[in-house]
PDB file of N, CA and C in Angstrom:
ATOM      1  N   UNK A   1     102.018 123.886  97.928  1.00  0.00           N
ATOM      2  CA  UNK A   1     103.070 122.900  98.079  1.00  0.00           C
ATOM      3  C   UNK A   1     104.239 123.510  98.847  1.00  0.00           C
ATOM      4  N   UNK A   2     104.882 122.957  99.418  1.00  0.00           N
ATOM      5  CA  UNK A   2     105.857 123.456 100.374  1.00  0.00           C
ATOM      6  C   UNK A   2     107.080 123.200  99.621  1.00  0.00           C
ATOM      7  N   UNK A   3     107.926 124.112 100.152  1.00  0.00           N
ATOM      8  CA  UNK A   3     109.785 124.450  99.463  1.00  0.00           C
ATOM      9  C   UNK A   3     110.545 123.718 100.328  1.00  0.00           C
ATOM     10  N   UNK A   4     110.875 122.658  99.449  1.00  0.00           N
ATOM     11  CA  UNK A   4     112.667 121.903 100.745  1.00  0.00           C
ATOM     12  C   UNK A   4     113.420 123.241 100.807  1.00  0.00           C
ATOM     13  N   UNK A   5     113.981 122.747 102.349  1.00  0.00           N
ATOM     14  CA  UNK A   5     115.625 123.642 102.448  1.00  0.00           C
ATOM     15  C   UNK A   5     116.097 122.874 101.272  1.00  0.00           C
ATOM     16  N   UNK A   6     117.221 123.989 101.225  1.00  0.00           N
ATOM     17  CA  UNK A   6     118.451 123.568 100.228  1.00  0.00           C
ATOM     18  C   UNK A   6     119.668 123.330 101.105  1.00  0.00           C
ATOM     19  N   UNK A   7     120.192 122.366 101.060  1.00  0.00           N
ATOM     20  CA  UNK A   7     121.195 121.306 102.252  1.00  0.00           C
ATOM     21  C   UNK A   7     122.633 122.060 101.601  1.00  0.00           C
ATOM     22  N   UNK A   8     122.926 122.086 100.041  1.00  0.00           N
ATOM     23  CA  UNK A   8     123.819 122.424  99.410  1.00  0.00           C
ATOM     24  C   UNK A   8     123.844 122.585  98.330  1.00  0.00           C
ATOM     25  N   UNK A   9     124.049 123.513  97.996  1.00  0.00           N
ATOM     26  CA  UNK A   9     123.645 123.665  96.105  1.00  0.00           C
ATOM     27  C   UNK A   9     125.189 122.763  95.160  1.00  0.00           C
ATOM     28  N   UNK A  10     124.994 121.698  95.578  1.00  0.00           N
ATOM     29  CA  UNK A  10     126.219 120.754  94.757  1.00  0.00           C
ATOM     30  C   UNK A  10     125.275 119.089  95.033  1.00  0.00           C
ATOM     31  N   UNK A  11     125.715 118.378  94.211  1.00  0.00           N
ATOM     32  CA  UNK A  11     125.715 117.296  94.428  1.00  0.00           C
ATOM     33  C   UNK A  11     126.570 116.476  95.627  1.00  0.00           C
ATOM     34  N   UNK A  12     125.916 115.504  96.639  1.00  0.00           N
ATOM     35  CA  UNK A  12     126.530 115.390  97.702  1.00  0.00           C
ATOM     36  C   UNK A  12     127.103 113.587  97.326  1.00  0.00           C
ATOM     37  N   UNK A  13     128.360 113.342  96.427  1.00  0.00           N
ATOM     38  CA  UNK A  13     128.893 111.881  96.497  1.00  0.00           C
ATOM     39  C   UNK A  13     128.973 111.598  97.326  1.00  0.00           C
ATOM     40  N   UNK A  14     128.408 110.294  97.411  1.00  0.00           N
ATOM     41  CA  UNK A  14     128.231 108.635  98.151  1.00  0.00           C
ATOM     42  C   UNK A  14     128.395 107.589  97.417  1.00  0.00           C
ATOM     43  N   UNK A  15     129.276 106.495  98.348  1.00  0.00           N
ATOM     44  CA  UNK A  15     129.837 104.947  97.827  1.00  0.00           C
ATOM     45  C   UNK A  15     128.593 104.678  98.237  1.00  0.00           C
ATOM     46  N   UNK A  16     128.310 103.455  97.456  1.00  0.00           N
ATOM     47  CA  UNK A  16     126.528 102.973  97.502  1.00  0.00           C
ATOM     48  C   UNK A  16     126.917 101.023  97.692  1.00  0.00           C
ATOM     49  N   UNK A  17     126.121 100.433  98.080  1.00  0.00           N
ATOM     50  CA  UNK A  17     126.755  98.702  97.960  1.00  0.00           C
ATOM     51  C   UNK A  17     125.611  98.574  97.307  1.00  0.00           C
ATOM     52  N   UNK A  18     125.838  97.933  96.148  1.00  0.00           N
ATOM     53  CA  UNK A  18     124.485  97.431  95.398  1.00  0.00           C
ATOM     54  C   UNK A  18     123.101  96.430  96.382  1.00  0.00           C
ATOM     55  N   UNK A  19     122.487  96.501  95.779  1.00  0.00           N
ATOM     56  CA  UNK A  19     121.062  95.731  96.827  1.00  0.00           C
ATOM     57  C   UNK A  19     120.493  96.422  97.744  1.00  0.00           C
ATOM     58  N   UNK A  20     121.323  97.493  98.491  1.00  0.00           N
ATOM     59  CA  UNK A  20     121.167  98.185  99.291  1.00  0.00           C
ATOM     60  C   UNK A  20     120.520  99.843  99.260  1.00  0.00           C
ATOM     61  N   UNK A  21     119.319  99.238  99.901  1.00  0.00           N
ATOM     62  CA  UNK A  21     118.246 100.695  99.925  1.00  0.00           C
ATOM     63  C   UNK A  21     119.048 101.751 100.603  1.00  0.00           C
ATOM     64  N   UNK A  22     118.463 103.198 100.078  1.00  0.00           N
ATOM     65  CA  UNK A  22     119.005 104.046 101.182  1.00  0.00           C
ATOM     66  C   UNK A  22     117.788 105.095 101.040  1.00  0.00           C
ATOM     67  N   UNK A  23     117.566 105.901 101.788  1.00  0.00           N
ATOM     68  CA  UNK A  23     116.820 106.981 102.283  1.00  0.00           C
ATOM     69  C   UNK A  23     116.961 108.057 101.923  1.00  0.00           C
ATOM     70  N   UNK A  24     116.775 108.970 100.854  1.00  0.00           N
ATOM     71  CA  UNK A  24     116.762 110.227 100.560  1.00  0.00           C
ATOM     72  C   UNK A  24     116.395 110.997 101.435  1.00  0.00           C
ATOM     73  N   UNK A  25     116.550 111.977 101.812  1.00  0.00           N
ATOM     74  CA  UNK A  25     116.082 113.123 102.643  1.00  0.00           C
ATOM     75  C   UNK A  25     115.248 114.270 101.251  1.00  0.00           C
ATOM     76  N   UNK A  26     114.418 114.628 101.286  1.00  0.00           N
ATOM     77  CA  UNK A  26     113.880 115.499 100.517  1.00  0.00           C
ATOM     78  C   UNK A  26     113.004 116.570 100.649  1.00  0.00           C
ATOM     79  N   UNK A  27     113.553 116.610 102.224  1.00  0.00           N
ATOM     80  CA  UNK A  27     112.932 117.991 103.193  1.00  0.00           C
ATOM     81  C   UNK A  27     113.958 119.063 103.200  1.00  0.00           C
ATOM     82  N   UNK A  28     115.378 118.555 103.183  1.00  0.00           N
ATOM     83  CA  UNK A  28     116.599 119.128 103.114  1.00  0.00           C
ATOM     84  C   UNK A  28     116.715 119.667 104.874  1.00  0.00           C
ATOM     85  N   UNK A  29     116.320 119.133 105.438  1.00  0.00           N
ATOM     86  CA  UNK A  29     116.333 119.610 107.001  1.00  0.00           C
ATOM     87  C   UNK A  29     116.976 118.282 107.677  1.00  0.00           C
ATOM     88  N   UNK A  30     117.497 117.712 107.463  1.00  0.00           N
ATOM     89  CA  UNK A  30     118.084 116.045 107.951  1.00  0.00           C
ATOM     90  C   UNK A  30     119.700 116.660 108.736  1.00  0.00           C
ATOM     91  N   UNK A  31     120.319 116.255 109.892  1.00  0.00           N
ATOM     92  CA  UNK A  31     121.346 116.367 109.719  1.00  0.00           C
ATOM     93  C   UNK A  31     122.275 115.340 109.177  1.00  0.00           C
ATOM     94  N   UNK A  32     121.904 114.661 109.208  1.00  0.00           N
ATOM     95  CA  UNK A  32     122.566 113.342 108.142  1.00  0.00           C
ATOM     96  C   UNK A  32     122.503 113.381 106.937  1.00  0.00           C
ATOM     97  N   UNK A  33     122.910 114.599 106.077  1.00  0.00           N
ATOM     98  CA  UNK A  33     122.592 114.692 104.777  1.00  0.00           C
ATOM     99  C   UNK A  33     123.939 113.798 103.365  1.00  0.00           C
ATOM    100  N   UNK A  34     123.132 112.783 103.020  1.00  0.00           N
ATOM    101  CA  UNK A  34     121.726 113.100 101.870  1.00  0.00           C
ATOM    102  C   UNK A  34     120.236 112.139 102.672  1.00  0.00           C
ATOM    103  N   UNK A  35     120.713 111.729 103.474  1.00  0.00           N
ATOM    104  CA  UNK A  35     119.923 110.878 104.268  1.00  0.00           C
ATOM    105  C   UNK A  35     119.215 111.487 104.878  1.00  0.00           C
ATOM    106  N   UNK A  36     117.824 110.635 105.471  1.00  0.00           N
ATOM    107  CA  UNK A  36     116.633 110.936 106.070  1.00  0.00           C
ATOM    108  C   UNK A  36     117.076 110.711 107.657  1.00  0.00           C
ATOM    109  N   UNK A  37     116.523 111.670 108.299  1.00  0.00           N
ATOM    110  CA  UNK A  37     117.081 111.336 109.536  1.00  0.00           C
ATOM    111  C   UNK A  37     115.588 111.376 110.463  1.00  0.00           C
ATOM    112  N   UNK A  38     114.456 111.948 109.674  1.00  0.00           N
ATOM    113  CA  UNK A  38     113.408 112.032 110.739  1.00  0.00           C
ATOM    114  C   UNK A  38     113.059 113.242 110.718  1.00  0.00           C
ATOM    115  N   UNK A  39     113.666 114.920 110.325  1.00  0.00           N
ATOM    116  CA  UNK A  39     113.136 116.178 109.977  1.00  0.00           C
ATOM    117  C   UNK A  39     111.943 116.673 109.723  1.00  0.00           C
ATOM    118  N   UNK A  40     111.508 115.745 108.662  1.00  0.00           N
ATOM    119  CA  UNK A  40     110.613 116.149 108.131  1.00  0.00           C
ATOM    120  C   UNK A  40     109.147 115.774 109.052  1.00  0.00           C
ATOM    121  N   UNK A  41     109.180 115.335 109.988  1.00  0.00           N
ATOM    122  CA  UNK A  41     107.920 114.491 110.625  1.00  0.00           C
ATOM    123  C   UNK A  41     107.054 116.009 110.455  1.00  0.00           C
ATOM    124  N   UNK A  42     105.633 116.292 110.468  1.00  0.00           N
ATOM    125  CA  UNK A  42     105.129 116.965 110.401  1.00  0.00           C
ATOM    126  C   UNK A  42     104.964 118.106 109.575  1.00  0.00           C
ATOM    127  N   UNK A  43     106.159 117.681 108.387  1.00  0.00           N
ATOM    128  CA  UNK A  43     105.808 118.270 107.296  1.00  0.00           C
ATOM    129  C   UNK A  43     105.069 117.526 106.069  1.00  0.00           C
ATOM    130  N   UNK A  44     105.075 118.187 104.875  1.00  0.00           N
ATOM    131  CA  UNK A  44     104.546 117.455 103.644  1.00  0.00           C
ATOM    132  C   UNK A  44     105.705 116.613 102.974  1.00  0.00           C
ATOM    133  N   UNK A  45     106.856 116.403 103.541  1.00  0.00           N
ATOM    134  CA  UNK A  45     107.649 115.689 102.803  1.00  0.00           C
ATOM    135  C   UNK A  45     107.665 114.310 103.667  1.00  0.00           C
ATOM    136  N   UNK A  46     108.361 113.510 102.799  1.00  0.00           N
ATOM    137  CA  UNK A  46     108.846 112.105 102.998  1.00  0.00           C
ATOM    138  C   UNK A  46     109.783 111.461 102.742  1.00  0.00           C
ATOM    139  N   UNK A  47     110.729 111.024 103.045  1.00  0.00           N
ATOM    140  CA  UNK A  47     112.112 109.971 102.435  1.00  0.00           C
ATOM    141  C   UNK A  47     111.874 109.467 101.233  1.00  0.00           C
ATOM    142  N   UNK A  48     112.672 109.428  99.860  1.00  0.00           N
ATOM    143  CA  UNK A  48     112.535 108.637  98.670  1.00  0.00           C
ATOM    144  C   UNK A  48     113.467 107.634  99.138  1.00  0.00           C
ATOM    145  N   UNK A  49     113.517 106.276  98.927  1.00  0.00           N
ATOM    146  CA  UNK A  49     113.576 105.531  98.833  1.00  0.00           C
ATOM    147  C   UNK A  49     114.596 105.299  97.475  1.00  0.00           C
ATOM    148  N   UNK A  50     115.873 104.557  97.598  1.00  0.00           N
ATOM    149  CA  UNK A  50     116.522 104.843  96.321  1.00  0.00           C
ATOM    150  C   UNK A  50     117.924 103.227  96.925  1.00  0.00           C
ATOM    151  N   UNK A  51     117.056 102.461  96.143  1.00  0.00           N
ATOM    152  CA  UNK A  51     118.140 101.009  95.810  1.00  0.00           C
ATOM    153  C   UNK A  51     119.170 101.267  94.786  1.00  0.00           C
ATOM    154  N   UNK A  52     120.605 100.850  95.385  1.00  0.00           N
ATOM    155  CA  UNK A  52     121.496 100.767  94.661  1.00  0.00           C
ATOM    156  C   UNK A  52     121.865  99.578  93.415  1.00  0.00           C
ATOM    157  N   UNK A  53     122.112 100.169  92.605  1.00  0.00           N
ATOM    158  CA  UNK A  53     122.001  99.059  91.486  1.00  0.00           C
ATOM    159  C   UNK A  53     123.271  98.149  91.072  1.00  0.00           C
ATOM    160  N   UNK A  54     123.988  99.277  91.370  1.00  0.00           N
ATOM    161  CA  UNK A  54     125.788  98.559  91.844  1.00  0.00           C
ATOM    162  C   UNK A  54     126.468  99.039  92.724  1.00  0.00           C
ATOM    163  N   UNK A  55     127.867  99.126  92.943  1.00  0.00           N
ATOM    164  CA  UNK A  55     128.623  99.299  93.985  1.00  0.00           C
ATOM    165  C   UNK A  55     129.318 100.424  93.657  1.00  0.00           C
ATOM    166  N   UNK A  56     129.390 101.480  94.212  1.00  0.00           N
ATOM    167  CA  UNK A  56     130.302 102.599  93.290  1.00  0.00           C
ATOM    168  C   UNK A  56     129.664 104.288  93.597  1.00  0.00           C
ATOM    169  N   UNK A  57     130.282 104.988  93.396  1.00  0.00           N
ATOM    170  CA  UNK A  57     130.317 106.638  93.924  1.00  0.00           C
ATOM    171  C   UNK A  57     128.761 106.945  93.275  1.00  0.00           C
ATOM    172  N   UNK A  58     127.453 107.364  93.652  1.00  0.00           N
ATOM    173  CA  UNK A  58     126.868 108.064  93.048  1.00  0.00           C
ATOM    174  C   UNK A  58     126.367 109.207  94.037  1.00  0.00           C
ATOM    175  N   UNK A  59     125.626 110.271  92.836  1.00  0.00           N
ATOM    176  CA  UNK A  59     125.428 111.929  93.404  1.00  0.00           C
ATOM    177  C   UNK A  59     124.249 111.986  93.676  1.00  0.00           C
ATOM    178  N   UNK A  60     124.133 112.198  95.039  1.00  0.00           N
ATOM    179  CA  UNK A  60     122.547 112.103  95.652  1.00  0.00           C
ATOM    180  C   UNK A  60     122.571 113.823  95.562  1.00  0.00           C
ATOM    181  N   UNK A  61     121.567 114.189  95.213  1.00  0.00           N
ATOM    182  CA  UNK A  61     120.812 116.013  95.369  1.00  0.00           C
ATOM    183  C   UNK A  61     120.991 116.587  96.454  1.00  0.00           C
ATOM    184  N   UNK A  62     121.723 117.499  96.354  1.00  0.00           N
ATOM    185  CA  UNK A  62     122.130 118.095  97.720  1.00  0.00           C
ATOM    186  C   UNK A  62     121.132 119.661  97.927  1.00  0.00           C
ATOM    187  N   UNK A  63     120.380 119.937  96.634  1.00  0.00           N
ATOM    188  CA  UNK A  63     119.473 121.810  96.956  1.00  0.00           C
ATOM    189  C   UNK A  63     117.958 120.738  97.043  1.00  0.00           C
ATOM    190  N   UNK A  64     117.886 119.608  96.831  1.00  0.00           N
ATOM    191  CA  UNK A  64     116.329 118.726  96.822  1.00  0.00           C
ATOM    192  C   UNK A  64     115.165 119.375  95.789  1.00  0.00           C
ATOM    193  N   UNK A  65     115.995 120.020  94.686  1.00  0.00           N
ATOM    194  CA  UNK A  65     115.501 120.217  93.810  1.00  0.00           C
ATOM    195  C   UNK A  65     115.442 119.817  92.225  1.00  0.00           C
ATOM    196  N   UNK A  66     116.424 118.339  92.141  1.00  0.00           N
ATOM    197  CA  UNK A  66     116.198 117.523  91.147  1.00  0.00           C
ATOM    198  C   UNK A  66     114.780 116.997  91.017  1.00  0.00           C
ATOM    199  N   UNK A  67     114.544 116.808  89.599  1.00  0.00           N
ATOM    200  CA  UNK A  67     113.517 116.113  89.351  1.00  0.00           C
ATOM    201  C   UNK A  67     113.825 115.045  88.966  1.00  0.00           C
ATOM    202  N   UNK A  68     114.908 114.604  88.897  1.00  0.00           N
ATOM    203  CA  UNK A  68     115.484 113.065  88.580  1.00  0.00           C
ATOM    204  C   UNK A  68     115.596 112.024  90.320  1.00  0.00           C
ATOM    205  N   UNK A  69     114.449 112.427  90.998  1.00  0.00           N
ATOM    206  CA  UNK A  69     114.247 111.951  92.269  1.00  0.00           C
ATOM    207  C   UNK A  69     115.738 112.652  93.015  1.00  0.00           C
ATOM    208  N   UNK A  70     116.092 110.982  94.109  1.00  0.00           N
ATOM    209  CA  UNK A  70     117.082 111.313  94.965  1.00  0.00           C
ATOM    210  C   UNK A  70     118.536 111.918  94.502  1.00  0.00           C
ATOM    211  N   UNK A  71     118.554 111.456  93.134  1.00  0.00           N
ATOM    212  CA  UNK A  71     119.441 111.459  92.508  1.00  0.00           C
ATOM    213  C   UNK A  71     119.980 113.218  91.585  1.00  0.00           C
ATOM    214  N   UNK A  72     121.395 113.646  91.781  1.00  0.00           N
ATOM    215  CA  UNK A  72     121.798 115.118  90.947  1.00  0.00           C
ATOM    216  C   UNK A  72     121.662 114.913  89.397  1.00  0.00           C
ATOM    217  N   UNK A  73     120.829 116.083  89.098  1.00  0.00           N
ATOM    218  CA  UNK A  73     120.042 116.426  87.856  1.00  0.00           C
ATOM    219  C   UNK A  73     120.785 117.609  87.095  1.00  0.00           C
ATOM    220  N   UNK A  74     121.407 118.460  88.106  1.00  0.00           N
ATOM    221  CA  UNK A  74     121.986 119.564  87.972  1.00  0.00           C
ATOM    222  C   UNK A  74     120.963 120.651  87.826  1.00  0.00           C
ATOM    223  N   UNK A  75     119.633 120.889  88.964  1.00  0.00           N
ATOM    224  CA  UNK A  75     119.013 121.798  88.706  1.00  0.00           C
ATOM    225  C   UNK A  75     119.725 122.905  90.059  1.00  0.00           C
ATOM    226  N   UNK A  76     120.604 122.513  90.893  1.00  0.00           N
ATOM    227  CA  UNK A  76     121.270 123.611  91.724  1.00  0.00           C
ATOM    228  C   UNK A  76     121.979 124.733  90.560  1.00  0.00           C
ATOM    229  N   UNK A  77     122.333 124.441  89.483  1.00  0.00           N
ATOM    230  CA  UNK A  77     122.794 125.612  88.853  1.00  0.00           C
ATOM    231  C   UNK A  77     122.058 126.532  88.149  1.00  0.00           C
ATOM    232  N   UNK A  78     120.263 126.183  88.331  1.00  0.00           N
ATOM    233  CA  UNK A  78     119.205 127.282  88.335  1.00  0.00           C
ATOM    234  C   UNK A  78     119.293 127.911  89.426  1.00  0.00           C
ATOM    235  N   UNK A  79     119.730 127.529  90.964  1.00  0.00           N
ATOM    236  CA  UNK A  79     119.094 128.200  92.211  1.00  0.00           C
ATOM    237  C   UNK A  79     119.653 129.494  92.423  1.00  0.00           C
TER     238      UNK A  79
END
């Protein structure tokens, strides 16, 4: 299995509009980070996919080593 870069060992806040999909990056190679920008083409990774449920600040994974998907788990304070 292959290792994401780590983009930032912190959680990266984003205003989110509810209804509205957004694109995880989970290659950690995106320059649009927390977003998918296309990096990963030819690797084993892929964009998660992550609908907002309301309107308001949430912490997308900035080391792509949550297991709580796109979303900060706080496993950067293992890395």
């Amino acid at each position: 299995m292959s290792t994401p870069v780590i983009a930032q060992k912190s959680p990266i806040p984003t205003q989110v509009e509810a209804g509205q999909t957004y694109y995880w990056c989970s290659c950690g190679k995106s320059a649009n980070q927390p977003f998918c920008d296309g990096a990963h083409k030819g690797s084993a990774f892929s964009p998660i996919a992550y609908t907002a449920e309301k309107t308001g600040p949430v912490y997308f994974c900035g080391c792509k080593h949550s297991a709580n998907g796109a979303l900060c788990d706080g496993a950067h304070k293992s890395l």
